[in-house]
PDB file of N, CA and C in Angstrom:
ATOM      1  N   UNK A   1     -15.409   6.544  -9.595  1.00  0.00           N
ATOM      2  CA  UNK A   1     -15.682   6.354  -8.182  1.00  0.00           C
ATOM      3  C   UNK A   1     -16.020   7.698  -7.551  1.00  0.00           C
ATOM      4  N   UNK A   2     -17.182   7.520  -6.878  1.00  0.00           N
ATOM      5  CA  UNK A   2     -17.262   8.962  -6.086  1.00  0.00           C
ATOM      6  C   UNK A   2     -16.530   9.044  -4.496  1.00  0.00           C
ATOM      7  N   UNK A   3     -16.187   9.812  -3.805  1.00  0.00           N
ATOM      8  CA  UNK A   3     -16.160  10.029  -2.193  1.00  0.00           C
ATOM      9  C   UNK A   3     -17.107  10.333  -1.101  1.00  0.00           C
ATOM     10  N   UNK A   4     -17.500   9.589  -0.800  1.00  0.00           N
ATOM     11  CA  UNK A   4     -18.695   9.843   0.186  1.00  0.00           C
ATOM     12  C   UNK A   4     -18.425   9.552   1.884  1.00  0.00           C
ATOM     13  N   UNK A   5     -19.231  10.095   2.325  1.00  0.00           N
ATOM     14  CA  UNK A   5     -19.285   9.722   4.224  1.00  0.00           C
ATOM     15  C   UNK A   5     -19.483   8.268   4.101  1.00  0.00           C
ATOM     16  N   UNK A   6     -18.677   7.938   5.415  1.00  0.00           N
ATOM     17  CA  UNK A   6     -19.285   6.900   5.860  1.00  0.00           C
ATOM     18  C   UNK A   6     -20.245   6.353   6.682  1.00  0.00           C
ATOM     19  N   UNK A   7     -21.020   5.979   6.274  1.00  0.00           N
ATOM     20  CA  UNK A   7     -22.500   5.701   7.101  1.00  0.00           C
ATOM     21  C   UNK A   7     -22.136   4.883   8.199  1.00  0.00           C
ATOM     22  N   UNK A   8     -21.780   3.972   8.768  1.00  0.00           N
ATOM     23  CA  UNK A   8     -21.332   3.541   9.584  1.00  0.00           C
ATOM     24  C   UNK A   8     -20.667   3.773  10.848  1.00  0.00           C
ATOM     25  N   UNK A   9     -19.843   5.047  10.575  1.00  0.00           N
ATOM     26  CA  UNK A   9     -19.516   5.946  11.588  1.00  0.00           C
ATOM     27  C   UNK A   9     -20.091   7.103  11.365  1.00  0.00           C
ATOM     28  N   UNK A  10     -20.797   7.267  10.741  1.00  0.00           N
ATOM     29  CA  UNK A  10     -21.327   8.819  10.531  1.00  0.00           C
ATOM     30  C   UNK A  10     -20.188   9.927  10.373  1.00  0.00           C
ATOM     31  N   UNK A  11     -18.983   9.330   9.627  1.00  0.00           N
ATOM     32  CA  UNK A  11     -17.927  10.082   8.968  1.00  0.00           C
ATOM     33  C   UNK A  11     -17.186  10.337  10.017  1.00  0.00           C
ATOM     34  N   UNK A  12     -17.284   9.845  11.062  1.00  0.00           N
ATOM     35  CA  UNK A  12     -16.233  10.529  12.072  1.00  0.00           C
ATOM     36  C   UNK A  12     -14.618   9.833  12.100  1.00  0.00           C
ATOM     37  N   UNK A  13     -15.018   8.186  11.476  1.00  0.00           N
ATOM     38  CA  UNK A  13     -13.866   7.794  11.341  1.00  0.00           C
ATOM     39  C   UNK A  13     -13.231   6.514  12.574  1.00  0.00           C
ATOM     40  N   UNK A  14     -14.441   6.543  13.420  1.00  0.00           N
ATOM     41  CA  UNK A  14     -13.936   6.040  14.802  1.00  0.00           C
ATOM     42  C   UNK A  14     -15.335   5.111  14.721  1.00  0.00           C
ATOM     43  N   UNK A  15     -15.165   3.909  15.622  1.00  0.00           N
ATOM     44  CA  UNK A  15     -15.996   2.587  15.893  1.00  0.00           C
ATOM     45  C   UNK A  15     -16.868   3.210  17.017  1.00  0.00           C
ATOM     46  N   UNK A  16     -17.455   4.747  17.280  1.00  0.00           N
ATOM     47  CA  UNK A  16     -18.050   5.130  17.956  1.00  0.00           C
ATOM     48  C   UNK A  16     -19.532   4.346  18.032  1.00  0.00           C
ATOM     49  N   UNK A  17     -19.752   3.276  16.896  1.00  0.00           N
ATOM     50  CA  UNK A  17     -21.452   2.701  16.863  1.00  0.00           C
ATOM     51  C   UNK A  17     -20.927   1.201  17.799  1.00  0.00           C
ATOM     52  N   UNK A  18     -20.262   0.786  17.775  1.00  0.00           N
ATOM     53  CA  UNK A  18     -20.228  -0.535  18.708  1.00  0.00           C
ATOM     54  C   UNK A  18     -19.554  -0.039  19.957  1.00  0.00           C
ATOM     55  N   UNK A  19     -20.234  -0.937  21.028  1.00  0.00           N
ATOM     56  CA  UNK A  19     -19.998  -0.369  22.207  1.00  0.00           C
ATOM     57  C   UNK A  19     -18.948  -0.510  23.073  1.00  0.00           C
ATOM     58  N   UNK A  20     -18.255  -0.189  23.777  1.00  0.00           N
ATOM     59  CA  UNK A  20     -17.238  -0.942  24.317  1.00  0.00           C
ATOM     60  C   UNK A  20     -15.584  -0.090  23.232  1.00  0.00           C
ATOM     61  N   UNK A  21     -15.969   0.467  21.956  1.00  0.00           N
ATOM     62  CA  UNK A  21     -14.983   0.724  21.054  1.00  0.00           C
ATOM     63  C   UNK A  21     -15.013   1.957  20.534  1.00  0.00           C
ATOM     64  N   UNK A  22     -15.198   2.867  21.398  1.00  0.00           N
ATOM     65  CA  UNK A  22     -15.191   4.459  21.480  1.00  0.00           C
ATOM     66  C   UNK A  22     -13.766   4.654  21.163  1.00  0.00           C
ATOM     67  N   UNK A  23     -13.324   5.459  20.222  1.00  0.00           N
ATOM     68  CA  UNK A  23     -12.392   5.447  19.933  1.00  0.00           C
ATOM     69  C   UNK A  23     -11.504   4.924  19.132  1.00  0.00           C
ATOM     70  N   UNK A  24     -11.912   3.618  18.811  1.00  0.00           N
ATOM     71  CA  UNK A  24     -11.079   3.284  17.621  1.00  0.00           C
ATOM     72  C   UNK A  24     -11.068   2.998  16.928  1.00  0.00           C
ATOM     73  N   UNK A  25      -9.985   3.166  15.529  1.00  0.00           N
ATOM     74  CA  UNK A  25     -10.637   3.353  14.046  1.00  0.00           C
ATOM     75  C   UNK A  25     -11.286   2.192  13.767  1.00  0.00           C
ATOM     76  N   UNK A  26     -13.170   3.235  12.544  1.00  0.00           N
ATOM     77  CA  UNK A  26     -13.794   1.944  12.459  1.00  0.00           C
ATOM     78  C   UNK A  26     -13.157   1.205  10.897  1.00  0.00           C
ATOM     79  N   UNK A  27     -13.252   0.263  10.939  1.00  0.00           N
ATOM     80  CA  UNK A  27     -12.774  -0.753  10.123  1.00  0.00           C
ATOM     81  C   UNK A  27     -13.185  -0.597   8.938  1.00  0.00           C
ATOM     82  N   UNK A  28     -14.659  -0.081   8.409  1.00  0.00           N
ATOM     83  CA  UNK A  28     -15.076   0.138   6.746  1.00  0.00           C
ATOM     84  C   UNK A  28     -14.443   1.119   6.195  1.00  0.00           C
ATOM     85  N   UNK A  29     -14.048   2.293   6.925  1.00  0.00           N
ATOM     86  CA  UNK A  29     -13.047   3.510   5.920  1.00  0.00           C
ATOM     87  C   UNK A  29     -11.993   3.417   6.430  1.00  0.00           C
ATOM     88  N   UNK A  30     -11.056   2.597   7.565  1.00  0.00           N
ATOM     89  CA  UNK A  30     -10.413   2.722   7.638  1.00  0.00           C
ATOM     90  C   UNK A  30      -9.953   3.777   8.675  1.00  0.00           C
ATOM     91  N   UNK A  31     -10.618   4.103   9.261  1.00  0.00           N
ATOM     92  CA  UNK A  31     -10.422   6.020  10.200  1.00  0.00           C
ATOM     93  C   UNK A  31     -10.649   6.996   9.428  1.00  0.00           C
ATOM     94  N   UNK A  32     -11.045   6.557   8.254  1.00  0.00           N
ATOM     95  CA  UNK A  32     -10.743   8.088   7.168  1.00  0.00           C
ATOM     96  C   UNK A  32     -12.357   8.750   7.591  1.00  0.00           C
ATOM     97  N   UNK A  33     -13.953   8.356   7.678  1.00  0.00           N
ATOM     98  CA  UNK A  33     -14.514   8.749   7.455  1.00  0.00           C
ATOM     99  C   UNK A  33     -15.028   8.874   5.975  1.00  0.00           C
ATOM    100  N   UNK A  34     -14.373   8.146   5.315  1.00  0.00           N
ATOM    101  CA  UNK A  34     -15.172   8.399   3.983  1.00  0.00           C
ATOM    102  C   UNK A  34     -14.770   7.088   3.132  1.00  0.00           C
ATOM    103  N   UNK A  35     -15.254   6.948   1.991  1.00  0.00           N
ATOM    104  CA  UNK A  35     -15.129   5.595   1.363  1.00  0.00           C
ATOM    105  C   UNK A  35     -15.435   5.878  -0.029  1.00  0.00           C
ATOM    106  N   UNK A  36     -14.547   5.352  -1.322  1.00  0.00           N
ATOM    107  CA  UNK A  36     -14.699   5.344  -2.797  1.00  0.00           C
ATOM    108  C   UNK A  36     -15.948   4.618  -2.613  1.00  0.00           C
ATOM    109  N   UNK A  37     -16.803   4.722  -3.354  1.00  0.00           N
ATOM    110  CA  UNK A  37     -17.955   3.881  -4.018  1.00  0.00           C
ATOM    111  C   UNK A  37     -18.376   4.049  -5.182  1.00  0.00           C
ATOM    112  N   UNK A  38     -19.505   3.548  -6.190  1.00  0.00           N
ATOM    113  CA  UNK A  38     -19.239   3.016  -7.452  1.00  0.00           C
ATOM    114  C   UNK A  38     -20.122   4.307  -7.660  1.00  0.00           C
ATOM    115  N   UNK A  39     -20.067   5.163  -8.884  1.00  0.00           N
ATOM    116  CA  UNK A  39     -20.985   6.210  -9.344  1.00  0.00           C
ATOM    117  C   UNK A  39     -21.890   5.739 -10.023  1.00  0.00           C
ATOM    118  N   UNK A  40     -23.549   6.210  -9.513  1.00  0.00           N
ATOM    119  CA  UNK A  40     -23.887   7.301  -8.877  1.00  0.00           C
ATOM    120  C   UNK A  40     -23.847   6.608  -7.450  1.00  0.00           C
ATOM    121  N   UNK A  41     -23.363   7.270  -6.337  1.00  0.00           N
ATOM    122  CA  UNK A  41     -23.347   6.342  -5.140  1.00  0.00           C
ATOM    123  C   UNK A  41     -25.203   6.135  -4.992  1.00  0.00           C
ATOM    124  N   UNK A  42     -25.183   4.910  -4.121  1.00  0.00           N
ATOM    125  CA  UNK A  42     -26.281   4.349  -3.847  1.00  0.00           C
ATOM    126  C   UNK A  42     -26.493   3.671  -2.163  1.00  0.00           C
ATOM    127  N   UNK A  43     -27.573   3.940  -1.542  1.00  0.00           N
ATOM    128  CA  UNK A  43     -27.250   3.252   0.014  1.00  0.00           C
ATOM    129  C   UNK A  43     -27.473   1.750  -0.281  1.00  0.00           C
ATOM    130  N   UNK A  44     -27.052   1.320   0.666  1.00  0.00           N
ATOM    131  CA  UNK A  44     -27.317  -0.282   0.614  1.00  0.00           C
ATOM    132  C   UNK A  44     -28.662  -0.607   0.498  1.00  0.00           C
ATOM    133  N   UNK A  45     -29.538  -1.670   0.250  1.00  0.00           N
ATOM    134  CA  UNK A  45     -30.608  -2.212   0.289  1.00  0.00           C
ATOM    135  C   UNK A  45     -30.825  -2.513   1.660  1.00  0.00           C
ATOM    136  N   UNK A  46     -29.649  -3.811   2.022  1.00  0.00           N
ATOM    137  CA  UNK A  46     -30.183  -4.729   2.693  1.00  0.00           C
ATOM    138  C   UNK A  46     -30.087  -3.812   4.717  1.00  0.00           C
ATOM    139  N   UNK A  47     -29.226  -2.529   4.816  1.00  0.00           N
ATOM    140  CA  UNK A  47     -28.438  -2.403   6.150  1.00  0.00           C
ATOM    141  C   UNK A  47     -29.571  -0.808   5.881  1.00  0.00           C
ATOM    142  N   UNK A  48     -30.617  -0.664   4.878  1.00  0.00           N
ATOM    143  CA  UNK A  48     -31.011   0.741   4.481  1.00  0.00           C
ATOM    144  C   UNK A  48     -30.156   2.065   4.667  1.00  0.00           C
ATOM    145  N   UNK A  49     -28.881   1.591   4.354  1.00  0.00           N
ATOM    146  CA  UNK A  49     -27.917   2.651   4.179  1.00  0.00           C
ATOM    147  C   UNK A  49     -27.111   3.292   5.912  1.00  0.00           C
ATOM    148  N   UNK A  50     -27.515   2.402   6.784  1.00  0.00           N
ATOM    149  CA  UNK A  50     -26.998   2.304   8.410  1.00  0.00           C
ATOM    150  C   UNK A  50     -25.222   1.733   8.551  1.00  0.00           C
ATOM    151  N   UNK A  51     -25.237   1.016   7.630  1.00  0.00           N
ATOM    152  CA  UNK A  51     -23.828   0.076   7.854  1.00  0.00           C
ATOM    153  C   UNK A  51     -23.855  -0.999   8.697  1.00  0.00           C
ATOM    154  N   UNK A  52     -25.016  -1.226   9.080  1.00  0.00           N
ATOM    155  CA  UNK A  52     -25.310  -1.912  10.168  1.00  0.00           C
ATOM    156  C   UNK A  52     -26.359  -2.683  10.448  1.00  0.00           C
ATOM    157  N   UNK A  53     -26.261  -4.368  10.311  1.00  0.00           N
ATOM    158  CA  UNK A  53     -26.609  -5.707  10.336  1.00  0.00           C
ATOM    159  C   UNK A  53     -28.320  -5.515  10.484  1.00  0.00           C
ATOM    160  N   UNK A  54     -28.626  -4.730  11.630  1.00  0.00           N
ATOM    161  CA  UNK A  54     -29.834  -5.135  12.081  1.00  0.00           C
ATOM    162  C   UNK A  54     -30.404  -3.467  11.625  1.00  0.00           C
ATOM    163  N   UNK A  55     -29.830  -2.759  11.355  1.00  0.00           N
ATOM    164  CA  UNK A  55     -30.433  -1.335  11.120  1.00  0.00           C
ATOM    165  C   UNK A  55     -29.862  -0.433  12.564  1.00  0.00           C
ATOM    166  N   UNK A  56     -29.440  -0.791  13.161  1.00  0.00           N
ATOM    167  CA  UNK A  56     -29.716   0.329  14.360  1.00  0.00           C
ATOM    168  C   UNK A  56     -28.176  -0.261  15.056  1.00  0.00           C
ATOM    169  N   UNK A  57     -27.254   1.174  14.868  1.00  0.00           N
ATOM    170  CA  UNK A  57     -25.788   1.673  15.395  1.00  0.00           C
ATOM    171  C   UNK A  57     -25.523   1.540  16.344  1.00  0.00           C
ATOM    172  N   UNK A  58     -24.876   0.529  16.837  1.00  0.00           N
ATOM    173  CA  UNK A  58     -24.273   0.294  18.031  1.00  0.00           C
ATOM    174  C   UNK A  58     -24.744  -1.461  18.931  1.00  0.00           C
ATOM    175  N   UNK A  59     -25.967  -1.807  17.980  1.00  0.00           N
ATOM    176  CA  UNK A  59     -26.413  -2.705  18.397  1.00  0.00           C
ATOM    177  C   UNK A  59     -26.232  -3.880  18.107  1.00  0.00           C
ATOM    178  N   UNK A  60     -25.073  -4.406  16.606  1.00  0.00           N
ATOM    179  CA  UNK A  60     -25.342  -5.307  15.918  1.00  0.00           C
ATOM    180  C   UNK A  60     -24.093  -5.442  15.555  1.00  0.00           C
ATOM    181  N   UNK A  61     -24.015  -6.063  14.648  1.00  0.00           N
ATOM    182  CA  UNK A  61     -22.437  -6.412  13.505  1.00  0.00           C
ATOM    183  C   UNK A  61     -22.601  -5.355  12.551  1.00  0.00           C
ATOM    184  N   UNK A  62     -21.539  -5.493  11.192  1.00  0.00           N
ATOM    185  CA  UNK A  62     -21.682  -4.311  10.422  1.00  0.00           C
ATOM    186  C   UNK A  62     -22.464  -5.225   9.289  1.00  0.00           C
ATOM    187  N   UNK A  63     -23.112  -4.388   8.469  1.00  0.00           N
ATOM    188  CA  UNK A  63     -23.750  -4.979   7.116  1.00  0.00           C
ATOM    189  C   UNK A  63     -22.821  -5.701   6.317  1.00  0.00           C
ATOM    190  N   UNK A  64     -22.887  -7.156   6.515  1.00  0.00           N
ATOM    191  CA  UNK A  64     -21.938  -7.840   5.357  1.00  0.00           C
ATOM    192  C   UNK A  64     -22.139  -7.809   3.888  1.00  0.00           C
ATOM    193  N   UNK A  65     -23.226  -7.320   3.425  1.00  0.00           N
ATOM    194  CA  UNK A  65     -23.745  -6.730   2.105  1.00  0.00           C
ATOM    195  C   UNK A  65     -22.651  -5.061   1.682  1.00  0.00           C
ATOM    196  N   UNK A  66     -22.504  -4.500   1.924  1.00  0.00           N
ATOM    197  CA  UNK A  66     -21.607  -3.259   2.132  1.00  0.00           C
ATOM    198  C   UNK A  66     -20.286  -3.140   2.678  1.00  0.00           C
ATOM    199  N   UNK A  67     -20.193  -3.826   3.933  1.00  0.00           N
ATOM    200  CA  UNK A  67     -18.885  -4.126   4.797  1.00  0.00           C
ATOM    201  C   UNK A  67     -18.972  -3.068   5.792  1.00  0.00           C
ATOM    202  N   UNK A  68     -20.504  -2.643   6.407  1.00  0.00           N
ATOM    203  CA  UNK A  68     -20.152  -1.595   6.658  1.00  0.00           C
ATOM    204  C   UNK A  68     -20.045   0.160   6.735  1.00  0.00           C
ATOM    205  N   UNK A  69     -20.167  -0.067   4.991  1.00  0.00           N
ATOM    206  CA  UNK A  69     -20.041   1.755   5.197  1.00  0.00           C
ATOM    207  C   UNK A  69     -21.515   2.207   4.469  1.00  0.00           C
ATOM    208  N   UNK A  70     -22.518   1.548   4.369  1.00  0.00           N
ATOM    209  CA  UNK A  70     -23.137   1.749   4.606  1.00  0.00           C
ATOM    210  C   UNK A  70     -24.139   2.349   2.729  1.00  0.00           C
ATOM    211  N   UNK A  71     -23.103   1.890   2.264  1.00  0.00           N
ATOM    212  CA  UNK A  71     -23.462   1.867   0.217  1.00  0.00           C
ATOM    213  C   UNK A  71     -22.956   0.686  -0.523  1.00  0.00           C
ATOM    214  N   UNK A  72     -23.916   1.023  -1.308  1.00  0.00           N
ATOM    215  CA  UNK A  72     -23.679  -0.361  -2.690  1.00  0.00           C
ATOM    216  C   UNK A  72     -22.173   0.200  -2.745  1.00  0.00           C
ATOM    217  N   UNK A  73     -21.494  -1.328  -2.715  1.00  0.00           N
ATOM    218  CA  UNK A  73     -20.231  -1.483  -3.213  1.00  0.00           C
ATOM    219  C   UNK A  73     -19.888  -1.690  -4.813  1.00  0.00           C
ATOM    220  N   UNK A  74     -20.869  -2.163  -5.583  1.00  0.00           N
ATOM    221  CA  UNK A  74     -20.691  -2.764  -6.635  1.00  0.00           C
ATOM    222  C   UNK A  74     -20.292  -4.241  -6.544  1.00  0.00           C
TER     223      UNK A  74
END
């Protein structure tokens, strides 16, 4: 498993991409900002590596293909 950012929050760790939820931890790492994924990490296909449903942060749900953080899960 490698350690990588999380795309979804852009590693900060906080639900800063949905609106209304400044501040609190986002849900794919957990608050950590970062996330195990399968080696060699890879971005998602379907969210193009955003974490996020429609492509664009703050506007949508999270990528249910990923959960989120924004890489192939395996």
């Amino acid at each position: 498993m490698a350690r990588v950012k999380c795309c979804g929050c852009n590693g900060t760790g906080n639900n800063n991409g949905m609106p209304g939820n400044n501040g609190y931890k986002h849900t794919a790492c957990n608050g950590k900002g970062k996330v195990d994924v399968p080696e060699p990490p890879e971005k998602c296909v379907r969210c193009n590596g955003t974490g996020w449903a429609n492509a664009s942060p703050g506007n949508g749900y999270p990528c249910d293909s990923c959960g989120g953080t924004g890489w192939y899960m395996g």
